[in-house]
Protein backbone atom coordinates (compact mmCIF):
# COMPACT_ATOMS: atom_id res chain seq x y z
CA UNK A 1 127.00 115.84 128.93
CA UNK A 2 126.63 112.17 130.14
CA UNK A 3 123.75 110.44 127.78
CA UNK A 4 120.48 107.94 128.94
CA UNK A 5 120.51 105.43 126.17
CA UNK A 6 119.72 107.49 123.12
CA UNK A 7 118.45 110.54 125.25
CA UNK A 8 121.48 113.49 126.80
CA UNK A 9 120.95 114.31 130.06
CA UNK A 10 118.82 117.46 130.90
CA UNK A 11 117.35 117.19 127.23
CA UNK A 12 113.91 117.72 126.86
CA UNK A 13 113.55 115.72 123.50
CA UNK A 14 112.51 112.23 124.23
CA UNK A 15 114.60 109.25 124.25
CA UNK A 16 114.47 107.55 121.37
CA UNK A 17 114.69 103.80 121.19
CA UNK A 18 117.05 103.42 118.54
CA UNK A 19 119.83 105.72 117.08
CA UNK A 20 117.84 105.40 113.98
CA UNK A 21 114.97 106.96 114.94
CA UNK A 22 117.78 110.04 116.39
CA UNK A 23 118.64 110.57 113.01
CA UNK A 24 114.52 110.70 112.11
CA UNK A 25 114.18 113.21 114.37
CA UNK A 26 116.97 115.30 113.52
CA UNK A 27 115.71 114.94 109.69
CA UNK A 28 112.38 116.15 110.38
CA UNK A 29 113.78 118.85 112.55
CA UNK A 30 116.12 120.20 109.96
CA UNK A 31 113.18 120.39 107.24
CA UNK A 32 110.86 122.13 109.40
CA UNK A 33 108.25 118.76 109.55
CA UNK A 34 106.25 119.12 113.35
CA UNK A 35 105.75 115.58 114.39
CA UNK A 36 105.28 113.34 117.59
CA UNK A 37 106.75 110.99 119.17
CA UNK A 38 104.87 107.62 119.81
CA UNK A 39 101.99 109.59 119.96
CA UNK A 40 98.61 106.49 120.39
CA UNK A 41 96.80 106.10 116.89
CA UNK A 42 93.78 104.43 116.92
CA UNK A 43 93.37 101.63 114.55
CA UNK A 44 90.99 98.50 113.81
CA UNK A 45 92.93 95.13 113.26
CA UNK A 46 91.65 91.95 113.15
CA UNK A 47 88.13 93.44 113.85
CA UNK A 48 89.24 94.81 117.33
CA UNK A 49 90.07 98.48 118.18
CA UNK A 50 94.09 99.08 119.10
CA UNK A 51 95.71 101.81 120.37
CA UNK A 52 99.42 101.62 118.31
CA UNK A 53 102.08 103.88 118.85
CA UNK A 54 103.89 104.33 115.92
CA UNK A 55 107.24 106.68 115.78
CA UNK A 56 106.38 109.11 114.68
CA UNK A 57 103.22 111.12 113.90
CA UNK A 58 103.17 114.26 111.36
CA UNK A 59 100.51 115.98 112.41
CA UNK A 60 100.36 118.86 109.69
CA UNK A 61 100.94 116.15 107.09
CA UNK A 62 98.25 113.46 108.20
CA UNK A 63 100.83 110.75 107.96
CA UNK A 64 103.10 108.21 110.17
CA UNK A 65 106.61 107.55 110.18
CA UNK A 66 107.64 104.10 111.13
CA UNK A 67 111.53 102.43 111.66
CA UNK A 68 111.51 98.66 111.67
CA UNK A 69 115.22 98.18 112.90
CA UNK A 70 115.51 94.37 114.09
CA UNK A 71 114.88 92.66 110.27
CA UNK A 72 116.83 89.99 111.42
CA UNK A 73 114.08 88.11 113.43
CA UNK A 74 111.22 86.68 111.45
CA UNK A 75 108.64 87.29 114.03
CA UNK A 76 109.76 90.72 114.27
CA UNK A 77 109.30 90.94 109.93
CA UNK A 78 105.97 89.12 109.98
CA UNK A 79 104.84 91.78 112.97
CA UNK A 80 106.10 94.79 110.53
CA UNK A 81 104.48 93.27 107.87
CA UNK A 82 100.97 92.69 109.45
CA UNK A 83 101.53 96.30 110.50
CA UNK A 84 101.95 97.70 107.50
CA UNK A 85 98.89 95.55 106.04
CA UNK A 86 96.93 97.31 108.73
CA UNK A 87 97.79 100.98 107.99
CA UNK A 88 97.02 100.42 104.44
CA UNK A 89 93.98 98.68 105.29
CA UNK A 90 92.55 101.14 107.55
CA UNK A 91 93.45 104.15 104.87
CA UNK A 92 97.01 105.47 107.42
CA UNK A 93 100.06 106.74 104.97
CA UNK A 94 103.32 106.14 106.15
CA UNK A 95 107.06 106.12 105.39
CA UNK A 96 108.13 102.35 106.30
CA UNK A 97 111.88 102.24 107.03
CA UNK A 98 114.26 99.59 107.44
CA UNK A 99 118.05 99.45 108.58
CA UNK A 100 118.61 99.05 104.67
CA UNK A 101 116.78 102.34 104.16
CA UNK A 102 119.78 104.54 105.85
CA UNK A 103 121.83 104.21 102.83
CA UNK A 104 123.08 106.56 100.33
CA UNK A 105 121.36 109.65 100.30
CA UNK A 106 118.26 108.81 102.78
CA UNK A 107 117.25 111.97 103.83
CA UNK A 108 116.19 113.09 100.22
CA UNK A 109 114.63 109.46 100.03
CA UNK A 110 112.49 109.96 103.50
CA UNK A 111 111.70 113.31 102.08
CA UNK A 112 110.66 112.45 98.53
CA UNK A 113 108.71 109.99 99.96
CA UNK A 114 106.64 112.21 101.97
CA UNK A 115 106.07 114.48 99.10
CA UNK A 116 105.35 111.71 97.08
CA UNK A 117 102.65 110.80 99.61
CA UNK A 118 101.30 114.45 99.59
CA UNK A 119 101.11 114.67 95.92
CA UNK A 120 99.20 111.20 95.56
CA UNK A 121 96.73 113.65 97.71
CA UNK A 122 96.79 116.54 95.42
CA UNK A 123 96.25 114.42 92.57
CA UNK A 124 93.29 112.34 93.69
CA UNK A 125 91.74 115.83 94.86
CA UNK A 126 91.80 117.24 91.26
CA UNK A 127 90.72 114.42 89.34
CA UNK A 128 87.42 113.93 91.92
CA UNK A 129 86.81 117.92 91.36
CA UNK A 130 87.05 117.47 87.76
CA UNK A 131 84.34 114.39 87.52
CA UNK A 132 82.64 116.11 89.87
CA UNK A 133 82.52 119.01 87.49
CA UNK A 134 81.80 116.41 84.35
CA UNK A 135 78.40 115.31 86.60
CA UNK A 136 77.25 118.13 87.59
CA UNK A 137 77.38 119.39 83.79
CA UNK A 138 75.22 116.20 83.12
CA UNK A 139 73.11 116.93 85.73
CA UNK A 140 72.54 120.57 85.10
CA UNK A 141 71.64 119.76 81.02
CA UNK A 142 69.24 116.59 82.00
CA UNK A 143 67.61 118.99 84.02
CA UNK A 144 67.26 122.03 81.27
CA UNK A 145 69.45 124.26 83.28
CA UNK A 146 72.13 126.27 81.21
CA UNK A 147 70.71 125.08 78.09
């Protein structure tokens, strides 16, 4: 089957830009992750609403996926960089990769840190239930109930 850049002929995936973000896709394939491709995220920068398309998009997980490949240039870092400021600014997790990322076991690394992301989640859920718990104790003695 003759291949369009990083795209086979008659294949309904989308072509991908880079052959790194192939191997993404594949990954999040394999462990059952849903996501989007380039999908337009909303998101404030430098006091202006932009529409960025970032690589990928896990819906059921709330969270981006983005490849930086050309480290090399230093306009291209700086862009990555202010990027990255920006998700983290305007409260979007993400996995940030880099050609350096693709070695040694990366897979388990993408994947750990998208659980790590997740449990970050879990655990600021439980502590907020358990002050909220703590004050509404307080509240209920200062008010004379269930005492």
């Amino acid at each position: 089957m003759k291949e369009r850049g990083y795209q086979k002929e008659g294949d309904e995936t989308p072509a991908y830009r880079s052959k790194a973000e192939v191997q993404i896709a594949r990954l999040l394939d394999r462990e059952g992750i849903a996501f989007r491709y380039e999908h337009p995220l909303a998101v404030v920068d430098r006091e202006r609403t932009r529409i960025w398309y970032p690589d990928f998009t896990l819906p059921e997980y709330g969270m981006i996926i983005e490849y930086f490949g050309m480290n090399d240039d230093p306009g291209y870092r700086r862009r990555a960089e202010h990027k990255m400021q920006v998700y983290r600014e305007t409260g979007i997790e993400g996995v940030f990769l880099t050609e350096e990322s693709f070695r040694g076991d990366w897979p388990a690394m993408v994947v750990g840190q998208i659980e790590g992301i997740l449990q970050g989640r879990l655990d600021r859920f439980y502590r907020s239930r358990q002050r909220g718990v703590g004050e509404r104790k307080t509240r209920c003695l200062r008010a004379g109930v269930g005492s």
